[in-house]
N, C-alpha and C. Protein backbone atom coordinates (compact mmCIF):
# COMPACT_ATOMS: atom_id res chain seq x y z
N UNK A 1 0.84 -1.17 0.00
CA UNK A 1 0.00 0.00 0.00
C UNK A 1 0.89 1.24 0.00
N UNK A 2 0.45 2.52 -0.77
CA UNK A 2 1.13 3.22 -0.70
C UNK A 2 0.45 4.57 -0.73
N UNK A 3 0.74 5.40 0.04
CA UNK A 3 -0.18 6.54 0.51
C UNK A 3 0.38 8.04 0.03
N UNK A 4 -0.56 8.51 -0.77
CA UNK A 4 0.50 10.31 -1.46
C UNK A 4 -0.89 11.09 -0.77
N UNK A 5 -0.26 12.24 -0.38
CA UNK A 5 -1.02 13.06 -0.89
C UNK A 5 -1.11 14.49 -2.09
N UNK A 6 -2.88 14.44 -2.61
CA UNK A 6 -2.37 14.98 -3.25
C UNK A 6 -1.95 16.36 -3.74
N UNK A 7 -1.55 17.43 -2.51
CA UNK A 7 -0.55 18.66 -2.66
C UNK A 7 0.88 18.40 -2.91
N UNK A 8 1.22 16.75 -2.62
CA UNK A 8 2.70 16.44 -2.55
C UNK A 8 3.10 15.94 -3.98
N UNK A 9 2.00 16.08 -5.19
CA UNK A 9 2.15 15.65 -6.28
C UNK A 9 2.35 16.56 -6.58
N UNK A 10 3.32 16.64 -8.24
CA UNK A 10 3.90 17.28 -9.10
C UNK A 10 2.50 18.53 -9.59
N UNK A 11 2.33 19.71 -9.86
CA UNK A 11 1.53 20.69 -10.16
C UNK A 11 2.01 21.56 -11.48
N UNK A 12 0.65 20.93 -12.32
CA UNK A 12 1.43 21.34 -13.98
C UNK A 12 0.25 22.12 -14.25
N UNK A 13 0.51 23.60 -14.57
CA UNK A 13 -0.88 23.94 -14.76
C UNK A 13 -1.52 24.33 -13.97
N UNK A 14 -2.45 23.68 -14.18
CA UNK A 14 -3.86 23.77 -13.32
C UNK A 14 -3.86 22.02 -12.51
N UNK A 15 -3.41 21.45 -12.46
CA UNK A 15 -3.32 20.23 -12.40
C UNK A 15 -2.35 19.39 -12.05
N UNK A 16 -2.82 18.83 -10.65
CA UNK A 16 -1.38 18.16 -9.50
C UNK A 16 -1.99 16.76 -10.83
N UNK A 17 -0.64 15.79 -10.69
CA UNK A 17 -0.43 15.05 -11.98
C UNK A 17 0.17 13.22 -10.91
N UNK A 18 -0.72 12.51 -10.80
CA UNK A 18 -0.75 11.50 -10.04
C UNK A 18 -0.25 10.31 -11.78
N UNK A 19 1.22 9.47 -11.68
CA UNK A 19 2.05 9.09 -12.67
C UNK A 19 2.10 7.57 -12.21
N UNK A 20 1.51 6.97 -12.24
CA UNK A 20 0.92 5.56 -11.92
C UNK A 20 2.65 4.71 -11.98
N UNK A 21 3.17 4.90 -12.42
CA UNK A 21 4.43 4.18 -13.12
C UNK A 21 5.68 4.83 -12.16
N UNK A 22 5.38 5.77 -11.43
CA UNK A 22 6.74 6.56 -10.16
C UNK A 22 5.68 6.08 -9.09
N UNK A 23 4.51 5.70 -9.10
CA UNK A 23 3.87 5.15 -7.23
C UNK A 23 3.69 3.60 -7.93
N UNK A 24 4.44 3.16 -8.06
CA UNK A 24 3.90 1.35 -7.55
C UNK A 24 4.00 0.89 -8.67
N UNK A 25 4.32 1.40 -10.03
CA UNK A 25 4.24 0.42 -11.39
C UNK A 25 2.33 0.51 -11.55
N UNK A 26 1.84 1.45 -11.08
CA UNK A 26 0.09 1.31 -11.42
C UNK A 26 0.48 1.47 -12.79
N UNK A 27 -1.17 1.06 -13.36
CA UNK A 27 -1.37 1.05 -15.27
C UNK A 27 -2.42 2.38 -15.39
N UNK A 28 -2.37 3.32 -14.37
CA UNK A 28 -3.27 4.34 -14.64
C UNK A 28 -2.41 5.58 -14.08
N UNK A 29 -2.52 6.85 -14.75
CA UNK A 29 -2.26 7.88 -14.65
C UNK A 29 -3.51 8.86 -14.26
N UNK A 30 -3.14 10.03 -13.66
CA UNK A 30 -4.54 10.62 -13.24
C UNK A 30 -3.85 12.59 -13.10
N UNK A 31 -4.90 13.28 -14.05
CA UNK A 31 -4.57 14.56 -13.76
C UNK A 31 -5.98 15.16 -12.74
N UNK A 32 -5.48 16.28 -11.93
CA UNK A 32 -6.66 16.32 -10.67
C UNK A 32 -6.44 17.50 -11.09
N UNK A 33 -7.52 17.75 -11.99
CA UNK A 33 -8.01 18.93 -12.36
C UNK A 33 -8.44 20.32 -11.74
N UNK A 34 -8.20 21.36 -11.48
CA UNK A 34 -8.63 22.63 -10.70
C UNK A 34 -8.67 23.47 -11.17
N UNK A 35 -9.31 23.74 -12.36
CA UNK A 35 -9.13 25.22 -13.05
C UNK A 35 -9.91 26.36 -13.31
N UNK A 36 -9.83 28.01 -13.31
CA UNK A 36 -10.28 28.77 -12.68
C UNK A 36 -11.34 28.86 -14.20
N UNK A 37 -12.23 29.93 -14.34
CA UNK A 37 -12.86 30.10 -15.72
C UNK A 37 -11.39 30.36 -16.54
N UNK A 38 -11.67 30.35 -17.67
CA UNK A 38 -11.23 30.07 -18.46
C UNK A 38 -9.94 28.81 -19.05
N UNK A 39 -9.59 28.16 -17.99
CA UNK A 39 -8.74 27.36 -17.69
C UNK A 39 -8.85 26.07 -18.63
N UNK A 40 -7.86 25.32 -19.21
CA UNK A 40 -7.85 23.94 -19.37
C UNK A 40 -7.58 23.81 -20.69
N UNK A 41 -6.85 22.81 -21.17
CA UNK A 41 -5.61 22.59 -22.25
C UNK A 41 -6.71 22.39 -23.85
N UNK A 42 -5.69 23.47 -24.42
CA UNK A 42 -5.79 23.10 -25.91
C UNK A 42 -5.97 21.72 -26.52
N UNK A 43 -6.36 21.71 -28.08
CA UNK A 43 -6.48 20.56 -28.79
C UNK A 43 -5.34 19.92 -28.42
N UNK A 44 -5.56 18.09 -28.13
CA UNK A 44 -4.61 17.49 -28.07
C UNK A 44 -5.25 15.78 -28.03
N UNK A 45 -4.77 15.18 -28.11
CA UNK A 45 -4.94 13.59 -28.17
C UNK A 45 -3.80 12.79 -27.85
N UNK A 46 -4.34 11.09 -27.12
CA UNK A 46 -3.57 10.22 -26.82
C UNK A 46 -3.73 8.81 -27.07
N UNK A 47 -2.81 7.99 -27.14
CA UNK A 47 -2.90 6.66 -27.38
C UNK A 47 -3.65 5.94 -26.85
N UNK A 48 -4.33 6.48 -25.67
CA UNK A 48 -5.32 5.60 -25.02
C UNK A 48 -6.30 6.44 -24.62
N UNK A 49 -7.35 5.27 -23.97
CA UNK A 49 -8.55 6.12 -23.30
C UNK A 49 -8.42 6.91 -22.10
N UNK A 50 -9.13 7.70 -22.02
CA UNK A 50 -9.56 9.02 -20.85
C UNK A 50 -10.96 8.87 -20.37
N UNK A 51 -10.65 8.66 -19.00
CA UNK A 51 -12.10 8.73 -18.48
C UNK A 51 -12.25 9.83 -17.71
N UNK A 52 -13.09 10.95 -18.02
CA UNK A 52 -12.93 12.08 -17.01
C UNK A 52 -13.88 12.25 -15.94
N UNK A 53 -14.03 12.57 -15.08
CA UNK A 53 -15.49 12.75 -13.39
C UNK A 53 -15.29 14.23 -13.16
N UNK A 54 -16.49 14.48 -13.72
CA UNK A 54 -16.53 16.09 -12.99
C UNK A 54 -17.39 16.21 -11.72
N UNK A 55 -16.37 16.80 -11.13
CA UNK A 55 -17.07 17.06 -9.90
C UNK A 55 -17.31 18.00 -9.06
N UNK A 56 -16.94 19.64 -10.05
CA UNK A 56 -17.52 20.08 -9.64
C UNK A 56 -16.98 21.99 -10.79
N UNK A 57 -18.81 22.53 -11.15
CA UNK A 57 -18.20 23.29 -11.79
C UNK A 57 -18.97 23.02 -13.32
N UNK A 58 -18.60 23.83 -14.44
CA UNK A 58 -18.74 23.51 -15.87
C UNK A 58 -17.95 23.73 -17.12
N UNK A 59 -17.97 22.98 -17.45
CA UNK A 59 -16.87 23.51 -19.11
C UNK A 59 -17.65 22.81 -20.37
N UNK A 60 -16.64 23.53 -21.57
CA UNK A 60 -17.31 23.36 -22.73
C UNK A 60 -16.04 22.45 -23.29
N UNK A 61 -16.49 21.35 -23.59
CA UNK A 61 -15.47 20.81 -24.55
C UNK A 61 -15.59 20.74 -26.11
N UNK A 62 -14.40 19.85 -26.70
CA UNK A 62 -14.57 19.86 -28.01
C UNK A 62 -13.94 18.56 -28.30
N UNK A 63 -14.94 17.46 -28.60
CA UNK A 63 -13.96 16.23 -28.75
C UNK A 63 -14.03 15.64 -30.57
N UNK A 64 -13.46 15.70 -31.14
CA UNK A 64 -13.29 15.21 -32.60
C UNK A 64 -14.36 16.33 -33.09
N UNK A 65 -14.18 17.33 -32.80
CA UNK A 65 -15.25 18.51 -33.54
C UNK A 65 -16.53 19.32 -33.11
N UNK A 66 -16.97 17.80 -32.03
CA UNK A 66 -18.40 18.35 -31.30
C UNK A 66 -18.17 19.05 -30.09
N UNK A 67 -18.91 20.15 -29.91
CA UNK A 67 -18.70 20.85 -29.22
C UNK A 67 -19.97 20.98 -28.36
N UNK A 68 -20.04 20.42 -26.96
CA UNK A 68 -21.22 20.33 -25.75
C UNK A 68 -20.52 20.67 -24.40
N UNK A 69 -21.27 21.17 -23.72
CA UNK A 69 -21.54 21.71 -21.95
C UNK A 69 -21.36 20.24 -21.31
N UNK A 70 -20.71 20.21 -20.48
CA UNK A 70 -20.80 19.42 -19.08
C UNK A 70 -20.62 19.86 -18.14
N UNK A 71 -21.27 18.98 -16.38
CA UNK A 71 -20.93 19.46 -15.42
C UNK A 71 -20.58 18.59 -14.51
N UNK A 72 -20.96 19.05 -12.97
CA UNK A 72 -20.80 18.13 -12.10
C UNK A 72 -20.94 16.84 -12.49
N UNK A 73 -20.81 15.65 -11.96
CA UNK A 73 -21.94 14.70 -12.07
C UNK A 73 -21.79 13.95 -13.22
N UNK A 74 -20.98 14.27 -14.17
CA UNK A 74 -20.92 13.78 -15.92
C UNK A 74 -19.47 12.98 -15.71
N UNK A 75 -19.61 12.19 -16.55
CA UNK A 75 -18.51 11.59 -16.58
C UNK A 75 -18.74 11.00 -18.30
N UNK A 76 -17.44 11.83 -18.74
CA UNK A 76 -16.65 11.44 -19.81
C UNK A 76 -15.56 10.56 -20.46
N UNK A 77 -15.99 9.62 -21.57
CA UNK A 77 -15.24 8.71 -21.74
C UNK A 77 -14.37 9.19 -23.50
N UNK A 78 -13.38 9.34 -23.06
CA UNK A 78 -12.90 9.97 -24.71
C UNK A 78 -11.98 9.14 -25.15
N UNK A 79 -11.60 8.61 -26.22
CA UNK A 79 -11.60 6.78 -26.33
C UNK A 79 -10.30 7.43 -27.22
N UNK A 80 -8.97 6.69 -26.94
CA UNK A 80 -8.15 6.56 -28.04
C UNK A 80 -7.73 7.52 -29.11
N UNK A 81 -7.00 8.65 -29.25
CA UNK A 81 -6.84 9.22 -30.49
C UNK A 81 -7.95 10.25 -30.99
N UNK A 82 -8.91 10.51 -30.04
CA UNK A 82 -9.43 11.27 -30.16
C UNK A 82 -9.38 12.58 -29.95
N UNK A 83 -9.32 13.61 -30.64
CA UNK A 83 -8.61 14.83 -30.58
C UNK A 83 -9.91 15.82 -29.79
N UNK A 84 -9.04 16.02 -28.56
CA UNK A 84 -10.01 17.07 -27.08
C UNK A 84 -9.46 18.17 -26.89
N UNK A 85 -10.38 18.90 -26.56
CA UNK A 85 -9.89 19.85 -25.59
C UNK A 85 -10.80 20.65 -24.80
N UNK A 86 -10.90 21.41 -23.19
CA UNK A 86 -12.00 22.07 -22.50
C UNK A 86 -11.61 23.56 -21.94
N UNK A 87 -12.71 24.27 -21.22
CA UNK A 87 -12.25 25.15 -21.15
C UNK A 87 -13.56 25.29 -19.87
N UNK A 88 -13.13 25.70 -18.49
CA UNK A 88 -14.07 25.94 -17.54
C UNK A 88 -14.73 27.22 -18.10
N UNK A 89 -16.07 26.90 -17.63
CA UNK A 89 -16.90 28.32 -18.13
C UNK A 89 -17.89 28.48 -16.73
N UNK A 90 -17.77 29.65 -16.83
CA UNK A 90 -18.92 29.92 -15.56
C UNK A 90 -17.85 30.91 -14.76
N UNK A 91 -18.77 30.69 -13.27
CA UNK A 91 -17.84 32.42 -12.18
C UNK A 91 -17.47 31.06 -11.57
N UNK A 92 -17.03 29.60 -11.20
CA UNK A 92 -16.88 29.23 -10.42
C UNK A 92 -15.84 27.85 -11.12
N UNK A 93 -14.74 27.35 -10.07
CA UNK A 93 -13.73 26.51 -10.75
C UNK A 93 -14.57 25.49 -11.17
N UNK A 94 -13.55 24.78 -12.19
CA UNK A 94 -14.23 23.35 -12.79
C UNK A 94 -12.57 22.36 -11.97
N UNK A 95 -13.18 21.51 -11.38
CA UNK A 95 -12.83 20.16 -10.64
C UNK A 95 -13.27 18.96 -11.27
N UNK A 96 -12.24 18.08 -11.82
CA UNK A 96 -12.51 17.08 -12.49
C UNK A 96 -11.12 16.13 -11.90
N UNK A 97 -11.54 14.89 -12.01
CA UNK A 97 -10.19 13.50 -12.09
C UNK A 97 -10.42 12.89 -13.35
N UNK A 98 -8.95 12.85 -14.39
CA UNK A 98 -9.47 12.51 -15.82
C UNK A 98 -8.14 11.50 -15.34
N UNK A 99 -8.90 10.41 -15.93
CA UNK A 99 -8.06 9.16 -15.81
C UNK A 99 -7.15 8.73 -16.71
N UNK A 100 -6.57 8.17 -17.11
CA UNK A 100 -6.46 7.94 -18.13
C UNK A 100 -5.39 6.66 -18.55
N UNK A 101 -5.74 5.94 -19.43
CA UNK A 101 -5.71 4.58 -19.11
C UNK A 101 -4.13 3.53 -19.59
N UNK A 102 -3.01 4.30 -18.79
CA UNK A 102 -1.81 4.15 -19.37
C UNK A 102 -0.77 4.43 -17.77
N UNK A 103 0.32 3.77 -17.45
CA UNK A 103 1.27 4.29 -16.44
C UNK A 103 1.95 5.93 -16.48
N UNK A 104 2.16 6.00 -17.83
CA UNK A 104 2.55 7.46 -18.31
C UNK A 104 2.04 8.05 -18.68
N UNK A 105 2.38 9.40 -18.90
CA UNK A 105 1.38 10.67 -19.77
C UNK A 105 1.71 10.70 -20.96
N UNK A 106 1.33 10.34 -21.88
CA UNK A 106 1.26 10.88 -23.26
C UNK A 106 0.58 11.84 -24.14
N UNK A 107 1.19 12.68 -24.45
CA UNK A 107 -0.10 13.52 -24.97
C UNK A 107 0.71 14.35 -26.66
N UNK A 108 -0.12 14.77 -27.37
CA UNK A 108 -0.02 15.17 -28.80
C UNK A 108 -0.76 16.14 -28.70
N UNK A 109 0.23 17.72 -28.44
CA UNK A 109 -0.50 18.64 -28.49
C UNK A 109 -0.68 18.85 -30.12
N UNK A 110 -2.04 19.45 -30.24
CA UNK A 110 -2.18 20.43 -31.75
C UNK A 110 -2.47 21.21 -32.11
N UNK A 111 -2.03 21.85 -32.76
CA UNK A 111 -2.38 23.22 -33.32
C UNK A 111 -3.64 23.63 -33.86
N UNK A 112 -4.62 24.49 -32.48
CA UNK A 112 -5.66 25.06 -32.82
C UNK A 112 -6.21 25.60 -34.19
N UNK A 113 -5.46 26.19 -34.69
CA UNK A 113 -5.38 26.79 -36.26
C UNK A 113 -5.21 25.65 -37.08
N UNK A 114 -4.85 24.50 -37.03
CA UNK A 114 -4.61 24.06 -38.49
C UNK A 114 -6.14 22.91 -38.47
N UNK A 115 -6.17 22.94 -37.15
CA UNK A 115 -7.57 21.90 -37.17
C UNK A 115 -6.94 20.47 -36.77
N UNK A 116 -5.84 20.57 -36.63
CA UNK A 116 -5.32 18.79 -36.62
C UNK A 116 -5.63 18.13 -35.39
């Protein structure tokens, strides 16, 4: 068993960054989302799935083009290579744990402008 907490994790962003593969060899990675309005990462995609839990708060995402509201309570599954990105909206933070289904972080940022 092994016990973190999480202020004692790495803080990228908006987002203390729990690395499954530096605590124990886990097969899951986890970013603990906290971001103020306007907050939260450009187009980007990864080799594996993302499961995200909002829990508290709202944002607008954009996953392979579609663009919808979520909130509390929602939980998002964004599968493989699918190109995301969110942005908290509202007067109040958006709090989410986006899982995601790998020991490491991988990620493919892209360039808003070209559409990729």
């Amino acid at each position: 068993m092994i016990r973190i907490r999480q202020e004692d994790l790495p803080l990228r962003g908006s987002s203390h960054n729990f690395v499954g593969a530096d605590h124990g060899g886990v097969d899951v990675s986890v970013f603990l989302f906290h971001g103020q309005p306007g907050a939260g990462p450009g187009p980007h995609r990864h080799p594996y799935d993302e499961v995200q839990f909002i829990q508290q708060g709202r944002g607008r995402w954009v996953v392979d083009g579609r663009e919808f509201e979520a909130g509390a309570g929602d939980i998002l599954v964004i599968k493989a290579g699918e190109v995301h990105s969110f942005r908290c909206i509202g007067d109040s933070p958006l709090v989410q744990l986006d899982v995601r289904l790998s020991p490491r972080f991988i990620q493919e940022n892209l360039d808003a402008a070209s559409g990729a």
